[in-house]
Protein backbone atom coordinates (compact mmCIF):
# COMPACT_ATOMS: atom_id res chain seq x y z
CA UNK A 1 -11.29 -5.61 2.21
CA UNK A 2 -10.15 -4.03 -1.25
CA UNK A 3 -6.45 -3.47 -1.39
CA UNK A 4 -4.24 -2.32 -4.09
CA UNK A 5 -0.39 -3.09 -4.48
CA UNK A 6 1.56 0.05 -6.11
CA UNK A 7 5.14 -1.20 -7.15
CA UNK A 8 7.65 -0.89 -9.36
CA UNK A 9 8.74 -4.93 -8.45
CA UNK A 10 6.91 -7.26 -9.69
CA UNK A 11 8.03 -9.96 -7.55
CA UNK A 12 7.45 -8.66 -4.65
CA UNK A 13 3.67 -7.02 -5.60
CA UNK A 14 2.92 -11.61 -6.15
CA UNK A 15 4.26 -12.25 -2.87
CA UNK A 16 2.46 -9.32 -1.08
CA UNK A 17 -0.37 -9.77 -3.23
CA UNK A 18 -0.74 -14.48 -2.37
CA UNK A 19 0.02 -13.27 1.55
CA UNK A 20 -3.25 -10.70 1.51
CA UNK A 21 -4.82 -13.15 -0.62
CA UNK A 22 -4.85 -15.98 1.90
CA UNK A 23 -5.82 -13.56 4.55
CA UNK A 24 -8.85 -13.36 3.20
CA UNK A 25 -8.52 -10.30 1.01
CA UNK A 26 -9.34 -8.96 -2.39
CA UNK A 27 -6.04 -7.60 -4.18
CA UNK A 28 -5.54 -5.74 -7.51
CA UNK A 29 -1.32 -5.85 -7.95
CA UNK A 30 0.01 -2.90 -10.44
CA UNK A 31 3.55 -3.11 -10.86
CA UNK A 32 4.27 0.43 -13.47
CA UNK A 33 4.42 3.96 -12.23
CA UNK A 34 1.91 5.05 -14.80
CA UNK A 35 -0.70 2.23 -13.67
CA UNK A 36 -0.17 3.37 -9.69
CA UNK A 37 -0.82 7.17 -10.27
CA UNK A 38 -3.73 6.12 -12.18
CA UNK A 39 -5.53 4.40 -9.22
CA UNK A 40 -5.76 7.71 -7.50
CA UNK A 41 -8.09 8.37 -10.37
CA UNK A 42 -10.19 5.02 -10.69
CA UNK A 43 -13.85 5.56 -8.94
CA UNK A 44 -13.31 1.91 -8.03
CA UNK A 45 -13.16 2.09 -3.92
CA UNK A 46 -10.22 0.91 -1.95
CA UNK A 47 -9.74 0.20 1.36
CA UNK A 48 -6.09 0.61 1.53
CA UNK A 49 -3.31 1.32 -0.87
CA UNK A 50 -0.37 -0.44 -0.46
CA UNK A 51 2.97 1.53 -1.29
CA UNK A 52 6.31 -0.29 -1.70
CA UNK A 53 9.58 0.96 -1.07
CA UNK A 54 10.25 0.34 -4.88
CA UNK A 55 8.19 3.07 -5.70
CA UNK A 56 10.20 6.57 -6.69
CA UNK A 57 9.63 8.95 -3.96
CA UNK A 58 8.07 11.66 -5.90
CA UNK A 59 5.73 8.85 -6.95
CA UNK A 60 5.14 7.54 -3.78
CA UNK A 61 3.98 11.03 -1.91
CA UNK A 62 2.21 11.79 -5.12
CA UNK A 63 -0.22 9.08 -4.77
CA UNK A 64 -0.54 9.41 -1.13
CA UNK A 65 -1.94 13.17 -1.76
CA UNK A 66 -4.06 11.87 -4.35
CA UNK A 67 -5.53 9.17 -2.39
CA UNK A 68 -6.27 11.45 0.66
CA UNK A 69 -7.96 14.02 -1.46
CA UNK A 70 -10.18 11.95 -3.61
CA UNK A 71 -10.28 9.07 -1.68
CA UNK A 72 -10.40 9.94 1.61
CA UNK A 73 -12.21 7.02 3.61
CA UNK A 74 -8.77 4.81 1.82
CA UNK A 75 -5.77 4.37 3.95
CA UNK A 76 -2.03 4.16 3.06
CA UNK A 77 -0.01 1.98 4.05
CA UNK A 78 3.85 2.43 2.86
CA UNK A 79 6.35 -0.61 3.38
CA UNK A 80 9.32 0.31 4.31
CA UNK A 81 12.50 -1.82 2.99
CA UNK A 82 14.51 -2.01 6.45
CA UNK A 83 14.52 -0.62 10.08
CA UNK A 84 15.82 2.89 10.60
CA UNK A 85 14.40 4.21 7.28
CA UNK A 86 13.05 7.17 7.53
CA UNK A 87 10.24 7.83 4.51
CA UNK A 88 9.20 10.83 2.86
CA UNK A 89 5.99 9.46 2.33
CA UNK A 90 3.01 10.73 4.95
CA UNK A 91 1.31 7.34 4.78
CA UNK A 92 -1.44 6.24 7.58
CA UNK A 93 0.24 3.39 8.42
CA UNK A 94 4.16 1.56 8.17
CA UNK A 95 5.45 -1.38 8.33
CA UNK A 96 8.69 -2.91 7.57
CA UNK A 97 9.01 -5.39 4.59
CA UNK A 98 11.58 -7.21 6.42
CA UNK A 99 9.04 -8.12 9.21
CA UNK A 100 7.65 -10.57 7.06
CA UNK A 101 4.01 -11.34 5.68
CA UNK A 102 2.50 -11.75 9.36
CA UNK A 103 3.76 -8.26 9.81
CA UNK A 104 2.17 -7.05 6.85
CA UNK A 105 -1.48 -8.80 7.10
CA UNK A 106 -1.62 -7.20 11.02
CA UNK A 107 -0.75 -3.71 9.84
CA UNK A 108 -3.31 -3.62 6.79
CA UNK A 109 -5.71 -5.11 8.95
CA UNK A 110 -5.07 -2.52 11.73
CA UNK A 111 -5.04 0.24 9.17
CA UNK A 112 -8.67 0.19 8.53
CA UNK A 113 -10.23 -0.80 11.95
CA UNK A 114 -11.01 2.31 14.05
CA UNK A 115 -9.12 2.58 16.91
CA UNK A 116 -10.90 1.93 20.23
């Protein structure tokens, strides 16, 4: 699977980015604004678009329209910092950054597998 890490923090894009690694995936990690709202724009497919908490909201939804109208067979998946936050980002998927990277690898997986 083809997964991109959007960012602002570019520690935590390395992390995310060695955890989907060792799962077996490919990963591209941007860590500026200007390179995220770009993808939405790159005819390069992705599977799923990973959005971090780090991101600006504005940003954040931005790119999530962007990648459902030109991208549509791409999911989004937006991490969330902590439990009880409520995003204004209509992602496909969430999961919680504090849930760690086993957390993380099962919801990106999930994310793209049809449901039964």
């Amino acid at each position: 699977m083809r997964i991109v890490i959007l960012t602002t923090d570019p520690e935590l894009s390395l992390l995310r980015k060695r955890v989907l690694e060792d799962a077996g995936h490919e990963v591209i990690a941007l860590n500026t604004e200007k390179d995220a709202l770009a993808t939405a724009d790159d005819p390069k497919r992705f599977d799923v678009a990973l959005l971090c908490h780090r991101l600006p909201d504005a940003t954040a939804r931005k790119i999530t329209r962007l990648y459902h109208e030109r991208h549509p067979e791409a999911k989004v998946v937006y991490v969330v910092h902590l439990y009880g936050e409520w995003p204004e980002v209509e992602a496909d998927r969430y999961v919680v950054g504090a849930d760690g990277p086993d957390a993380l690898v099962r919801v990106v997986n999930e994310a793209v597998t049809p449901a039964a």
